[in-house]
Protein backbone atom coordinates (compact mmCIF):
# COMPACT_ATOMS: atom_id res chain seq x y z
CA UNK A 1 -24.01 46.30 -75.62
CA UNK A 2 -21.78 44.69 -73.31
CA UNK A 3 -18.42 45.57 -71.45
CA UNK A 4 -16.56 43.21 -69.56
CA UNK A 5 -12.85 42.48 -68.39
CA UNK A 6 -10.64 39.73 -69.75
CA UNK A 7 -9.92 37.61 -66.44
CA UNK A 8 -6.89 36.42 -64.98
CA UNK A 9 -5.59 33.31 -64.26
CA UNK A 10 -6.55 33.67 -60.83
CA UNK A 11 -9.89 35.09 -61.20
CA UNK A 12 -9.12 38.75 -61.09
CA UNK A 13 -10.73 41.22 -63.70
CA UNK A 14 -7.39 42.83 -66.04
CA UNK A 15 -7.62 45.98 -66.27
CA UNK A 16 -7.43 48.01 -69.24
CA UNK A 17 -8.11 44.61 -71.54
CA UNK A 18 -12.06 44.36 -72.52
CA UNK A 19 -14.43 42.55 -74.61
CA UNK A 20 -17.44 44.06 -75.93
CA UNK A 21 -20.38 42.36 -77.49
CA UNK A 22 -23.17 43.86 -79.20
CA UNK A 23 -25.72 42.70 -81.48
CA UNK A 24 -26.39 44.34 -84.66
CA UNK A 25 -29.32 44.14 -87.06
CA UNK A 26 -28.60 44.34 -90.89
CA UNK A 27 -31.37 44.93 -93.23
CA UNK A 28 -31.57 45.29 -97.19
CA UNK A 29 -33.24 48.16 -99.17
CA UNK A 30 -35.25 45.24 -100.46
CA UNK A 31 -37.07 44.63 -97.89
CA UNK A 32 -35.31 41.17 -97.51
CA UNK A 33 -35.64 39.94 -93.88
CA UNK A 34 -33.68 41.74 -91.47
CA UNK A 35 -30.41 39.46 -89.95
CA UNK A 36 -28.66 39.92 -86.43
CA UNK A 37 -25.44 39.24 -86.40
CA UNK A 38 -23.15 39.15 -82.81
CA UNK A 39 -20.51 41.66 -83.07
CA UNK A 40 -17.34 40.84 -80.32
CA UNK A 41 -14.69 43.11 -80.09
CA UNK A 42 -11.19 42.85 -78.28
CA UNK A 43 -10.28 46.30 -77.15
CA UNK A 44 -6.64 47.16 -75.42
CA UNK A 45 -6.86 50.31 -73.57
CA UNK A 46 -7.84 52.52 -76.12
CA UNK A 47 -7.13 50.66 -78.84
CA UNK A 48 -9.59 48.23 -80.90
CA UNK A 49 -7.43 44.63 -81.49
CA UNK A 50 -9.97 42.51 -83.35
CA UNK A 51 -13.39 42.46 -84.29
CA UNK A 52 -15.40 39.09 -84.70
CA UNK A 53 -18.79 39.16 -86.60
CA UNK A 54 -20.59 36.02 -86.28
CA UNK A 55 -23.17 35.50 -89.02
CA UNK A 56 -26.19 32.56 -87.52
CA UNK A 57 -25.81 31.65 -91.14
CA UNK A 58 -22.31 31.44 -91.83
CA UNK A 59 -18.74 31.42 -91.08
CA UNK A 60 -17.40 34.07 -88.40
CA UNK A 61 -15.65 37.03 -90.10
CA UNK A 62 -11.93 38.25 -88.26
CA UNK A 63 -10.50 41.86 -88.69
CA UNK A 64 -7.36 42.24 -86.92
CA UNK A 65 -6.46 45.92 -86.70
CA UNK A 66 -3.34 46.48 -89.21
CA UNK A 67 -1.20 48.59 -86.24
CA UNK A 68 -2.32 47.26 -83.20
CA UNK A 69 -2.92 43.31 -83.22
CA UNK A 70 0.40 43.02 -82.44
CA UNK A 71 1.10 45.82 -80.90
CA UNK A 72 2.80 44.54 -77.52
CA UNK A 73 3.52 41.04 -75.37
CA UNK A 74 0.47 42.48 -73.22
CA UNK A 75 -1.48 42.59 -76.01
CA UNK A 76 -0.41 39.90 -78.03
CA UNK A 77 -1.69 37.66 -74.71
CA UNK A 78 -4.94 38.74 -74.84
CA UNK A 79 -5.59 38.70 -78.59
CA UNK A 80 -4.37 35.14 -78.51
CA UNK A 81 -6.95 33.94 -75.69
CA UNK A 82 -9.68 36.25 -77.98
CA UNK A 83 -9.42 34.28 -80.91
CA UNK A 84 -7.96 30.96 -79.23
CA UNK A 85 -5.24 30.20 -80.96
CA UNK A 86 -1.53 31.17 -81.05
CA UNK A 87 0.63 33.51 -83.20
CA UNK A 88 1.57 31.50 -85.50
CA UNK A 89 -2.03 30.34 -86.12
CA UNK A 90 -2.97 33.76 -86.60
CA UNK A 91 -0.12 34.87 -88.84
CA UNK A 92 -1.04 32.18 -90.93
CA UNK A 93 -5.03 33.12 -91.55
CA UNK A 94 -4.09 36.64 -92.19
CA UNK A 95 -1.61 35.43 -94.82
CA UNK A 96 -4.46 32.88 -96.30
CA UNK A 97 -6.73 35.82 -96.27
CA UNK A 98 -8.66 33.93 -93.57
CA UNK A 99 -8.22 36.65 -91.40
CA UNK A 100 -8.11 40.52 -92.41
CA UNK A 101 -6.48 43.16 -91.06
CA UNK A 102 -7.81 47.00 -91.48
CA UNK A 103 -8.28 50.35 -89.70
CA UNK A 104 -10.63 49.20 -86.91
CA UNK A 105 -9.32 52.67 -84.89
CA UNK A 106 -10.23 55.55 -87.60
CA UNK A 107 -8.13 58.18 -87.51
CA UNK A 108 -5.65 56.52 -84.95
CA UNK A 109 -4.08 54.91 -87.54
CA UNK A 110 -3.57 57.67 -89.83
């Protein structure tokens, strides 16, 4: 796993605004071949934003958390330079289903 700081304009580490990157294996009961996919995650303080899962076979899968991804201007900044794209773009994948949000925080959200 991997922790780092979103980075400013300028060069300077923000603080409180992280990615995270981890690689997970998935295996079947089947004994199919086991598959690594790259798990990246935008975090906000405390807060999980979005989580991208890139398959090596596929498209990448988006989960925007249902509360938070647009919880803030702060925020909003940051999720947009995750994904790289703009509000708009990413209002319209959630609405196409592109893009789903869920309860990427557990219990936070209840």
């Amino acid at each position: 796993m991997k922790v780092s700081n979103f980075t400013s304009s300028n060069g300077n580490k923000v603080a409180n605004q992280f990615i995270i990157e981890r690689f997970v294996n998935h295996g079947d009961a089947n004994n199919l071949p086991m598959t690594t996919v790259k798990e990246t995650v935008f975090q906000s303080y405390d807060s999980i934003i979005a989580r991208r899962t890139s398959d090596p076979c596929g498209e990448d899968f988006v989960e925007l958390d249902r509360v938070y991804w647009d919880y803030s201007k702060t925020t909003s900044k940051y999720r947009n330079q995750f994904l790289r794209e703009t509000k708009k773009e990413t209002e319209k994948k959630i609405s196409s289903g592109e893009y789903v949000l869920t309860d990427l925080n557990g219990e936070q959200n209840a």
